[in-house]
N, C-alpha and C. Protein backbone atom coordinates (compact mmCIF):
# COMPACT_ATOMS: atom_id res chain seq x y z
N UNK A 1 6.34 8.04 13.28
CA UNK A 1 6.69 7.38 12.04
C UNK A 1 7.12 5.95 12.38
N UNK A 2 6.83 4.87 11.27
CA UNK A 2 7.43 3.40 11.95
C UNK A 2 8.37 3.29 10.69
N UNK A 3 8.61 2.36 10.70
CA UNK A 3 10.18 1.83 9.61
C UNK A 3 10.13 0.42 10.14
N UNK A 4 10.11 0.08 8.77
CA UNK A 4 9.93 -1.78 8.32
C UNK A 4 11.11 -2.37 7.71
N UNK A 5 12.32 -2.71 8.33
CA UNK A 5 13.33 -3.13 8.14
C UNK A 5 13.45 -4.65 7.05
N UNK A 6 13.63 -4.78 6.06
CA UNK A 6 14.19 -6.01 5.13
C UNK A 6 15.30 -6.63 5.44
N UNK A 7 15.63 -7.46 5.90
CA UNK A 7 16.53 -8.37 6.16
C UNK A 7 17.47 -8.36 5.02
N UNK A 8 18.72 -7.94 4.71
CA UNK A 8 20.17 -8.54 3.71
C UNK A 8 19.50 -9.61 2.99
N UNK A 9 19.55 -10.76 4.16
CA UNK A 9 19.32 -12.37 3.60
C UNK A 9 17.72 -12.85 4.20
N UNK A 10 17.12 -11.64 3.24
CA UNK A 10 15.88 -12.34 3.78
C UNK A 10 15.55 -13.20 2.03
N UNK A 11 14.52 -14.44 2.43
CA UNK A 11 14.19 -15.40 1.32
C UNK A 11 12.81 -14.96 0.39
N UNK A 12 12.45 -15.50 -0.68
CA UNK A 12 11.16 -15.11 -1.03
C UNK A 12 10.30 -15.04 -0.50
N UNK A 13 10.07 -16.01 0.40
CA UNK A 13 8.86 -16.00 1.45
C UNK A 13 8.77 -15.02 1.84
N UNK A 14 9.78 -14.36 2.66
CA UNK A 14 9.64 -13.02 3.59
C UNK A 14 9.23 -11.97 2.99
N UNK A 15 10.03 -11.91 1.78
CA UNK A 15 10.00 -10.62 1.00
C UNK A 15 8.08 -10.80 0.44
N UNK A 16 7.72 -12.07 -0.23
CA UNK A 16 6.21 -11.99 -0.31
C UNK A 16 5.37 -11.71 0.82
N UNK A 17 5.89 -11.95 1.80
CA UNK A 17 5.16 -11.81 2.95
C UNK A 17 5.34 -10.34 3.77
N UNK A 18 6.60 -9.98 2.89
CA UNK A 18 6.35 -8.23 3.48
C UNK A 18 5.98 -7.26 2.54
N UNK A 19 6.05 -8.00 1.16
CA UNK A 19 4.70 -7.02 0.18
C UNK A 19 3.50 -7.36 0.64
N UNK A 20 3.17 -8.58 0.83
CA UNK A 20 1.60 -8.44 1.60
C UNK A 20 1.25 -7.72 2.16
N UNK A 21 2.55 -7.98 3.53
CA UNK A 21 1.76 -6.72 4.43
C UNK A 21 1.66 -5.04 4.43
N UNK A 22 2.79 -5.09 3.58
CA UNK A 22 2.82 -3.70 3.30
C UNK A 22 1.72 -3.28 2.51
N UNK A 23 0.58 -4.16 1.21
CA UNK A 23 0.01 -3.71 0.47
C UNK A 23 -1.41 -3.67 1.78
N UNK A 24 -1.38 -4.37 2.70
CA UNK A 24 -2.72 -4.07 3.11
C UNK A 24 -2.64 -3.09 4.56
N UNK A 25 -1.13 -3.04 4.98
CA UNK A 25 -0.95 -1.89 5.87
C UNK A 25 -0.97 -0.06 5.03
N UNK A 26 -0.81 -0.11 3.87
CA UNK A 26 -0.95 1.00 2.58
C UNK A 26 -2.65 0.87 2.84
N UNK A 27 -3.58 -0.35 2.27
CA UNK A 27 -4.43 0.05 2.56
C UNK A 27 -5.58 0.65 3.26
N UNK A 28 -5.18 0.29 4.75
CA UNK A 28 -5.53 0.63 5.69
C UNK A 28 -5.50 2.42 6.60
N UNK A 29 -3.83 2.35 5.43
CA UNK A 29 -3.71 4.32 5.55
C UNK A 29 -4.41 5.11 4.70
N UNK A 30 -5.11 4.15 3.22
CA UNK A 30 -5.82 4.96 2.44
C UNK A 30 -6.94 5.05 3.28
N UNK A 31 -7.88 4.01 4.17
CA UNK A 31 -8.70 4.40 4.73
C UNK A 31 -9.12 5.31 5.42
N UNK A 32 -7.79 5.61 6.28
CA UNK A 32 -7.63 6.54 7.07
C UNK A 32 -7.54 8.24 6.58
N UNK A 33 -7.20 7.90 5.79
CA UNK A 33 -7.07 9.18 5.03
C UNK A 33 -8.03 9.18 4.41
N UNK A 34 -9.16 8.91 3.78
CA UNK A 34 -10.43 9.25 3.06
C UNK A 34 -11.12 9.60 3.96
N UNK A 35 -11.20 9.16 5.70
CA UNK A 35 -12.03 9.36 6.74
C UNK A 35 -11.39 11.27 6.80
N UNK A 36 -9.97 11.15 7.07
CA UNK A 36 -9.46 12.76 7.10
C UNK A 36 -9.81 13.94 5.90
N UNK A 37 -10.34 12.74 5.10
CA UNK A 37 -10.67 13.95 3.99
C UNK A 37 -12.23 13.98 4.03
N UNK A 38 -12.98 13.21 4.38
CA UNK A 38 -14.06 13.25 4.70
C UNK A 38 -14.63 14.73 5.82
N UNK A 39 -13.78 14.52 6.96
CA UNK A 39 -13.81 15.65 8.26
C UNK A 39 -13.13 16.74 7.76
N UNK A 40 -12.43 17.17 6.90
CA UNK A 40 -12.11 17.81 6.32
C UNK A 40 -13.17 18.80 5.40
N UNK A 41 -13.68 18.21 4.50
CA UNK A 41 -15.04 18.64 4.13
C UNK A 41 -15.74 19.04 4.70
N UNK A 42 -16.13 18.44 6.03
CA UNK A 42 -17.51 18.81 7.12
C UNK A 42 -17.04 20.16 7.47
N UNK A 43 -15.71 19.94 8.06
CA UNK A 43 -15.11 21.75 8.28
C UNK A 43 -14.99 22.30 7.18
N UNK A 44 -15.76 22.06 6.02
CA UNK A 44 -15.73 23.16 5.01
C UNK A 44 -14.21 23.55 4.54
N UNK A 45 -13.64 22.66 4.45
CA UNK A 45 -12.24 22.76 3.24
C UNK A 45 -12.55 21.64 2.28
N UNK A 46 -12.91 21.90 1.55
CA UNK A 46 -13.28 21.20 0.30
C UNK A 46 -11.92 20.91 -0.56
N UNK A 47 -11.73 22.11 -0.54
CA UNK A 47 -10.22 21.53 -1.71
C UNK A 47 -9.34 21.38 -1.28
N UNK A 48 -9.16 20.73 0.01
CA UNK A 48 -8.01 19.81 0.86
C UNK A 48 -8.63 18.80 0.71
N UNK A 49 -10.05 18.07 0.95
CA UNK A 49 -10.32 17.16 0.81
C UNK A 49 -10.44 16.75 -0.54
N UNK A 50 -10.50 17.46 -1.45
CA UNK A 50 -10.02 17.08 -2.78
C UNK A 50 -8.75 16.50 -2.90
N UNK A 51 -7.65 17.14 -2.33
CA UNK A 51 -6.22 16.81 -2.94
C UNK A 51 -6.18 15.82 -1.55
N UNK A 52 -6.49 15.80 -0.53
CA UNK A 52 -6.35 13.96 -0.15
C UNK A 52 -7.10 12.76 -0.99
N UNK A 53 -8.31 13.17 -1.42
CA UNK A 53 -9.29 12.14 -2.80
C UNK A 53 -7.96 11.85 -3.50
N UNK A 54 -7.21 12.89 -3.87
CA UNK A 54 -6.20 12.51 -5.34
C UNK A 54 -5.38 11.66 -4.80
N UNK A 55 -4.92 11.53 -3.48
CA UNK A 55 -3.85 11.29 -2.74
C UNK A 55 -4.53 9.79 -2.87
N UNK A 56 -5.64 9.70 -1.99
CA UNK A 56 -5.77 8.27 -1.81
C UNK A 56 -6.27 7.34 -3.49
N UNK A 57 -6.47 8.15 -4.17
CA UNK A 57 -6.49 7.40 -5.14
C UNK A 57 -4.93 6.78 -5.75
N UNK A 58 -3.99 7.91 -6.15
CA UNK A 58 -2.76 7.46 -6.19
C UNK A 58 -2.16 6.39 -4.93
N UNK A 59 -2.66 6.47 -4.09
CA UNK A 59 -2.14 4.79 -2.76
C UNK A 59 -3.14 3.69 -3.62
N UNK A 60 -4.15 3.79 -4.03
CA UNK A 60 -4.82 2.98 -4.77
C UNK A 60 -3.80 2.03 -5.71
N UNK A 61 -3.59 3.57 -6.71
CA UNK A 61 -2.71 2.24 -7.24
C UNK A 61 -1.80 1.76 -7.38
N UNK A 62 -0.85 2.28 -6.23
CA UNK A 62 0.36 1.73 -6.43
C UNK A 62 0.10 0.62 -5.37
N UNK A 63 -0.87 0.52 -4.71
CA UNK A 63 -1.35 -0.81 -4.35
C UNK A 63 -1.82 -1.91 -5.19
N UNK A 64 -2.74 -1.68 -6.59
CA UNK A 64 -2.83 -2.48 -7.02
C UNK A 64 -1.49 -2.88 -7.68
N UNK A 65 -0.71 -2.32 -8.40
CA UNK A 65 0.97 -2.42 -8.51
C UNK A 65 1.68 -3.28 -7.74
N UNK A 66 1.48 -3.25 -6.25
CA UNK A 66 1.96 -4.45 -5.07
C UNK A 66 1.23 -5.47 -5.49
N UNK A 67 0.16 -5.23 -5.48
CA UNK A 67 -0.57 -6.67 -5.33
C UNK A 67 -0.26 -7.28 -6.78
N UNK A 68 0.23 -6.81 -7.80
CA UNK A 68 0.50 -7.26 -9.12
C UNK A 68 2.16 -7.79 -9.05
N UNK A 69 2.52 -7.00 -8.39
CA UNK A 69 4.39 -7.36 -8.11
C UNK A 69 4.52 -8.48 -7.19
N UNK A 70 3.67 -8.97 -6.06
CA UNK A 70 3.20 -9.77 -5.34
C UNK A 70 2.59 -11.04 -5.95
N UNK A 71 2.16 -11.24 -6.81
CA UNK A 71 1.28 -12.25 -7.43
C UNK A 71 2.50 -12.58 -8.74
N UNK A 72 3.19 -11.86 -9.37
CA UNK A 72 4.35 -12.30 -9.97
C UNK A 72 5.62 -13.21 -8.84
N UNK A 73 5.59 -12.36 -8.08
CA UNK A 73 6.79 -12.76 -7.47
C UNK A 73 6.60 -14.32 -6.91
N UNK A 74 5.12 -14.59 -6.45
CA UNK A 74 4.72 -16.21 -6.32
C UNK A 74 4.57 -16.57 -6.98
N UNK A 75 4.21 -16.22 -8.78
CA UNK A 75 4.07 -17.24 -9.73
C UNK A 75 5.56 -17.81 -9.68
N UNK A 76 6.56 -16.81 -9.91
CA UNK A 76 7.98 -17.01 -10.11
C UNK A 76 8.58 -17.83 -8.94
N UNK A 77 8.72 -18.18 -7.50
CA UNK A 77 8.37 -18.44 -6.82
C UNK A 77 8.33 -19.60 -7.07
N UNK A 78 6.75 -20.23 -7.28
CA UNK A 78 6.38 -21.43 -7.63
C UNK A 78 7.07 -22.22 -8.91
N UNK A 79 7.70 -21.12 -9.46
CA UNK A 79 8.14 -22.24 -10.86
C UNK A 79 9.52 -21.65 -10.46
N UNK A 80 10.15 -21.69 -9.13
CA UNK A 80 11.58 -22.07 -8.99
C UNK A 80 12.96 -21.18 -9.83
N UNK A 81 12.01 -19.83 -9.84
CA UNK A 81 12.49 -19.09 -10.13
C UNK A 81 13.33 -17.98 -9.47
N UNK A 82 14.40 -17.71 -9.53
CA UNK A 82 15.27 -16.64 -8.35
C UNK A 82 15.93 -17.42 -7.71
């Protein structure tokens, strides 16, 4: 397991810059996990690889959610907001 520590006094920057990475390190586990549900299937469990499909769809969108909380937080950001 890893753990991504936030700084007390961390600034907007950081904090945008650790929803970034978090939204495309999330994406990179959905990948991973569609490949596990993929091999999953081949061994003939189908309805495990179903309920990882559901799984990685729900990382879907609470990724697009980051990337929407992310793109606020720099509009706000930019107009000197916080």
């Amino acid at each position: 397991m890893h753990d991504h520590h936030i700084r007390e006094e961390a600034s907007k920057e950081e904090l945008i810059a650790m929803l970034e990475y978090m939204s495309v390190h999330n994406s990179s586990h959905s990948a991973q996990l569609t490949e596990l549900g993929q091999k999953l299937k081949e061994l003939g469990f189908g309805d495990l690889a179903s309920t990882i499909e559901d799984a990685v769809g729900k990382y879907s969108e609470g990724n697009a959610i980051l990337d929407n909380a992310v793109k606020s937080l720099k509009i706000k950001a930019d107009e000197g907001i916080g």
